[in-house]
C-alpha atoms as a PDB file:
ATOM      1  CA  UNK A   1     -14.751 -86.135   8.198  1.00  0.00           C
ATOM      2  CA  UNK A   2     -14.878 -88.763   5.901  1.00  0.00           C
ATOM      3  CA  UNK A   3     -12.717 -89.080   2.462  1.00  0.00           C
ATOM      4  CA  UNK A   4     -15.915 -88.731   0.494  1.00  0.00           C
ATOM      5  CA  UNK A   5     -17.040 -85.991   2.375  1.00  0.00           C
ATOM      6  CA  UNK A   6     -13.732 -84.080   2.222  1.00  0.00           C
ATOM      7  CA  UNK A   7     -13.704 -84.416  -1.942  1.00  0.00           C
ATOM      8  CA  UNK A   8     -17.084 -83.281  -1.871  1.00  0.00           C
ATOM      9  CA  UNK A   9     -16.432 -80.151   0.179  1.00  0.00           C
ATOM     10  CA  UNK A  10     -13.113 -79.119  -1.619  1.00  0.00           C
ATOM     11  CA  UNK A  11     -15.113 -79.975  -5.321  1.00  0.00           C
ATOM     12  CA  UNK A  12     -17.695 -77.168  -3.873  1.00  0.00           C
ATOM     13  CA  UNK A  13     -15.370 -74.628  -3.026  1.00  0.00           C
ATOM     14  CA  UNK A  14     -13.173 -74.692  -6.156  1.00  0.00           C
ATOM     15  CA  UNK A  15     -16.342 -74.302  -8.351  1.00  0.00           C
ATOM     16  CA  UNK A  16     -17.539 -71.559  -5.962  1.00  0.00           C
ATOM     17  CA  UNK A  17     -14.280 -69.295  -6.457  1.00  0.00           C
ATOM     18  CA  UNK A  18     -14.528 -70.444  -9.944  1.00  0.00           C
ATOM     19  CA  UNK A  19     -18.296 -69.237 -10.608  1.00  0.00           C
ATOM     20  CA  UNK A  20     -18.135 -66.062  -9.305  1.00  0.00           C
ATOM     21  CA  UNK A  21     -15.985 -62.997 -10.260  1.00  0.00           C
ATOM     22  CA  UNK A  22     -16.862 -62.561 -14.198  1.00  0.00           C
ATOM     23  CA  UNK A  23     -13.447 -62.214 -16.429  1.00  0.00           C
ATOM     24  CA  UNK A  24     -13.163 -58.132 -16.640  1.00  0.00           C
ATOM     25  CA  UNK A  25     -13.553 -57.848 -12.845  1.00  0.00           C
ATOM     26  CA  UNK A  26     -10.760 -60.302 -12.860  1.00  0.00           C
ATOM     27  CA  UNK A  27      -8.826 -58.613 -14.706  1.00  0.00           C
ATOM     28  CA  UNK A  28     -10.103 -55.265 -12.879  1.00  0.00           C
ATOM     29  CA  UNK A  29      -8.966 -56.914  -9.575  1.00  0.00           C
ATOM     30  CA  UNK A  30      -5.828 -57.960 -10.904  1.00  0.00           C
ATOM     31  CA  UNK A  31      -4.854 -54.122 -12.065  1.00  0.00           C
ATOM     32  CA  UNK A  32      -5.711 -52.607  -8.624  1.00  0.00           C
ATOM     33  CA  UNK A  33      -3.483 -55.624  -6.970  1.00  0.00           C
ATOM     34  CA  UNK A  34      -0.483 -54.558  -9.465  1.00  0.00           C
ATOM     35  CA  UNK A  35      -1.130 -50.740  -8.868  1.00  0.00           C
ATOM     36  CA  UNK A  36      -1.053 -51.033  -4.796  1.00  0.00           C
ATOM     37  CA  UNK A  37       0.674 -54.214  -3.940  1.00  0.00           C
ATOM     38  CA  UNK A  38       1.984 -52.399  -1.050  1.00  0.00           C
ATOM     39  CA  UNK A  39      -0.958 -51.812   0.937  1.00  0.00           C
ATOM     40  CA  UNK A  40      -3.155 -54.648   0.456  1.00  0.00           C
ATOM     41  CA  UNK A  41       0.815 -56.723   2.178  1.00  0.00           C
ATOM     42  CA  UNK A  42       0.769 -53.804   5.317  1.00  0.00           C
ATOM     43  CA  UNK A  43       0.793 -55.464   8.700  1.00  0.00           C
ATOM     44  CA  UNK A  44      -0.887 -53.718  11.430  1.00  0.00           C
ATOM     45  CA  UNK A  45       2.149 -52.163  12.946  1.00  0.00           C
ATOM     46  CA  UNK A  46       3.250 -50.404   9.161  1.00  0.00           C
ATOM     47  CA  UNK A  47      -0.161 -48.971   8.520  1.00  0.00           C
ATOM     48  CA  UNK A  48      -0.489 -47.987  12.373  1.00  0.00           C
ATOM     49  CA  UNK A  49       2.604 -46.015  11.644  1.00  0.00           C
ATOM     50  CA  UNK A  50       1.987 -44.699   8.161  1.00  0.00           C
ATOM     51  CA  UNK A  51      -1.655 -43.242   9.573  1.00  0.00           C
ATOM     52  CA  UNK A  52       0.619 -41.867  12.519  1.00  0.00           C
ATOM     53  CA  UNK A  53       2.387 -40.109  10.691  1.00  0.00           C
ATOM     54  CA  UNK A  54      -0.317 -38.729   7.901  1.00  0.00           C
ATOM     55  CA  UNK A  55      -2.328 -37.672  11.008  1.00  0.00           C
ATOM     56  CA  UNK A  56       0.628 -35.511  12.382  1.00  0.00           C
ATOM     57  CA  UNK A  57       1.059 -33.994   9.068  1.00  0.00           C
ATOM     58  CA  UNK A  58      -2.539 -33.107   8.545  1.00  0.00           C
ATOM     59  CA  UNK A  59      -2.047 -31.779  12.298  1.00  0.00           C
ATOM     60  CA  UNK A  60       1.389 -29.581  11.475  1.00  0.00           C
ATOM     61  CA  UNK A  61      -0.330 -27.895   8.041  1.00  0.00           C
ATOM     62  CA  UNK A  62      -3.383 -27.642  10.151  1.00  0.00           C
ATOM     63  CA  UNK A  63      -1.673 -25.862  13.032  1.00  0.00           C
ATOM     64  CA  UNK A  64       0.317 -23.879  10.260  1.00  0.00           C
ATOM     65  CA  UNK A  65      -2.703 -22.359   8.437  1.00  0.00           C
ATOM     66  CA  UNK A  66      -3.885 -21.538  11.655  1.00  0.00           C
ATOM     67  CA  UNK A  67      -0.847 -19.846  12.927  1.00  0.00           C
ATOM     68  CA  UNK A  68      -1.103 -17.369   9.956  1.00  0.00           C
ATOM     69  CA  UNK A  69      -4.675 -16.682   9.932  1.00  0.00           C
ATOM     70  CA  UNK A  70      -4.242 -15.324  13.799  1.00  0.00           C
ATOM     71  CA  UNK A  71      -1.056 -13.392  12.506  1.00  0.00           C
ATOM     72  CA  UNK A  72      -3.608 -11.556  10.102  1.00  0.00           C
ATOM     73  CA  UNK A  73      -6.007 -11.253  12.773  1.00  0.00           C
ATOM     74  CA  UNK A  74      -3.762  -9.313  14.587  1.00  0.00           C
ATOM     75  CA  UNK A  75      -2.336  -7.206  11.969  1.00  0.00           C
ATOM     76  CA  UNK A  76      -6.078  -6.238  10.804  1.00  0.00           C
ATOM     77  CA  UNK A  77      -7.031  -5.311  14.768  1.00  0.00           C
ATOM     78  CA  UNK A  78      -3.597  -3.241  14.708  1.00  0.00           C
ATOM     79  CA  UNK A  79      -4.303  -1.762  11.335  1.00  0.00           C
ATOM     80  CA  UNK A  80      -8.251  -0.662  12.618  1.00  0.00           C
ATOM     81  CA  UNK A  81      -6.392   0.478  16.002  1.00  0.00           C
ATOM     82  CA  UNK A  82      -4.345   2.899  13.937  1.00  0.00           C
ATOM     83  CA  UNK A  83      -7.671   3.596  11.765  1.00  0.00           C
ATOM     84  CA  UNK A  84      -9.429   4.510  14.461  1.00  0.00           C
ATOM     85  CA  UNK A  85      -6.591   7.020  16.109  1.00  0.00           C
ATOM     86  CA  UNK A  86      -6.112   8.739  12.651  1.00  0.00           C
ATOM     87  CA  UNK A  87      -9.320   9.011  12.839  1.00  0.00           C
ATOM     88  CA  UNK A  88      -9.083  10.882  16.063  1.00  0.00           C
ATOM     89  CA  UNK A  89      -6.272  12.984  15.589  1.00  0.00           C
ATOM     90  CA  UNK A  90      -7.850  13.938  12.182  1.00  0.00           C
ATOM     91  CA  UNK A  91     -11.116  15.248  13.848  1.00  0.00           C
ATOM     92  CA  UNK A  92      -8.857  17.402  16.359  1.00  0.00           C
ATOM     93  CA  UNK A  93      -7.008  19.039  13.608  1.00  0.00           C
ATOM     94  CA  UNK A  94     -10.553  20.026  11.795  1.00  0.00           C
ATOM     95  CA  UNK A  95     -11.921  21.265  15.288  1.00  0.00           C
ATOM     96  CA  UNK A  96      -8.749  23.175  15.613  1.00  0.00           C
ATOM     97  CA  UNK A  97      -8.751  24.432  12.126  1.00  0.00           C
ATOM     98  CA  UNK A  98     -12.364  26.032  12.724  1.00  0.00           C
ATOM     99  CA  UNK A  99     -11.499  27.478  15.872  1.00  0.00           C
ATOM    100  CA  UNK A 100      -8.911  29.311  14.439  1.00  0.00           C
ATOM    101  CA  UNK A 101     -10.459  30.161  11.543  1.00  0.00           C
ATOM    102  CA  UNK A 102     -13.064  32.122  13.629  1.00  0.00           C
ATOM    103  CA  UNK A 103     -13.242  35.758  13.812  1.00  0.00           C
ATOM    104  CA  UNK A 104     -13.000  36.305  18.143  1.00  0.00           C
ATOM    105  CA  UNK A 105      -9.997  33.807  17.732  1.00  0.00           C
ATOM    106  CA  UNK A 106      -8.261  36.149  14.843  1.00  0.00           C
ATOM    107  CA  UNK A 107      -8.731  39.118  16.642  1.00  0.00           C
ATOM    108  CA  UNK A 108      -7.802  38.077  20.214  1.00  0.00           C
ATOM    109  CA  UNK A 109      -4.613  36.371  18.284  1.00  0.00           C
ATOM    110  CA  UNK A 110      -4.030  39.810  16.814  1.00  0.00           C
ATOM    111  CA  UNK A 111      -4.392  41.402  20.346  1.00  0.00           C
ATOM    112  CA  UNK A 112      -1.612  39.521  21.179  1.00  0.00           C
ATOM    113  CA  UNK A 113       0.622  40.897  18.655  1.00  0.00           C
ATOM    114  CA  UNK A 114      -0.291  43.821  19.310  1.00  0.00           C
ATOM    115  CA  UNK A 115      -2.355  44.974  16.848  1.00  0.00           C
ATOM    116  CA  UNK A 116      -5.235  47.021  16.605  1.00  0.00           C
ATOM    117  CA  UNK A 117      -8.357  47.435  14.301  1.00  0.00           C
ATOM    118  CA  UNK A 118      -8.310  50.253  12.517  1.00  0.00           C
ATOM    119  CA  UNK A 119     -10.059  53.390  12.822  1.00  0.00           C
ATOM    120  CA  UNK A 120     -12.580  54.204   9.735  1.00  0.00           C
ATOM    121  CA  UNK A 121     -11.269  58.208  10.162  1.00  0.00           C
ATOM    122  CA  UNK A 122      -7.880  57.477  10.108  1.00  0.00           C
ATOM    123  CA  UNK A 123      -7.649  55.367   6.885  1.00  0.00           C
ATOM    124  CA  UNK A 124      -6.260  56.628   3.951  1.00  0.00           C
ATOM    125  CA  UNK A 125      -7.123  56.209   0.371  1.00  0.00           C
ATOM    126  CA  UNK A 126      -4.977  56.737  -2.358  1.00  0.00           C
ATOM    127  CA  UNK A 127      -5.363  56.720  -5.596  1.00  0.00           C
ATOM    128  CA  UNK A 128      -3.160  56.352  -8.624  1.00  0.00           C
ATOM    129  CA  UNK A 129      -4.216  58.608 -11.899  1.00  0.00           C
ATOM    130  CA  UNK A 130      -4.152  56.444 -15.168  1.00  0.00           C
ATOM    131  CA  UNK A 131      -4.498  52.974 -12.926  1.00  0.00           C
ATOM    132  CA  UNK A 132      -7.279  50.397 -15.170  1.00  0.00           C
ATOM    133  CA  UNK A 133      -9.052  48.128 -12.777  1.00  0.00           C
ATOM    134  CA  UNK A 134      -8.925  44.869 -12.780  1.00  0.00           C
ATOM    135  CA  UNK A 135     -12.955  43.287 -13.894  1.00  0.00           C
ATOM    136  CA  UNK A 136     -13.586  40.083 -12.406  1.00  0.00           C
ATOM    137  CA  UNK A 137     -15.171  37.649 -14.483  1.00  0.00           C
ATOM    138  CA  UNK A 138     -17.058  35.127 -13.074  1.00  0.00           C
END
């Protein structure tokens, strides 16, 4: 290139930078730089790294929080596996309590004891002179 040429070229691009950016984007620009100065000056290998090691940390909490919510999964399908049992056992004891609340089961029960129903002729009634009854009230 020539010498007039090069003058001409340089004149161009200092007007160019010049022209440009309006003062308060300057002055914008200049705040962020001051703010971050650190990672606009990262080579490749430092922000490689740094995004390294923020993905492994995103990875850890992620693998964390997912650690506990199958932990609660399996303490709510043991909980419902002890809901459903109690559940079982509980309709036993009610069929249990109605068979034995049934009159063949009382008597065969008594049977076994040896007792024996008693004979409508051979009951005796006595009653007490002066003895007020008891009304029931409803």
């Amino acid at each position: 290139m020539s010498k007039n040429r090069l003058e001409i070229y340089q004149n161009g691009r200092q007007q160019r930078n010049k022209i440009r950016v309006p003062l308060r984007q300057k002055w914008t620009a200049r705040g962020y730089q001051r703010l971050s100065p650190l990672f606009f000056r990262m080579r490749p290998i430092t922000l490689c790294i740094c995004s390294v090691l923020l993905i492994s940390l995103m990875a850890i909490l992620y693998l964390s929080q997912l650690g506990q919510a199958v932990t609660t999964n399996q303490q709510i399908q043991a909980l419902r596996n002890q809901e459903a049992a109690l559940q079982r056992q509980n309709s036993d004891l009610i069929n249990t309590i109605a068979q034995e609340q049934s009159p063949a089961y009382i008597a065969a029960h008594a049977r076994k004891l040896g007792l024996a129903p008693a004979n409508p002729q051979n009951v005796q009634v006595v009653l007490i002179p002066h003895l007020q009854s008891v009304q029931h009230q409803p």
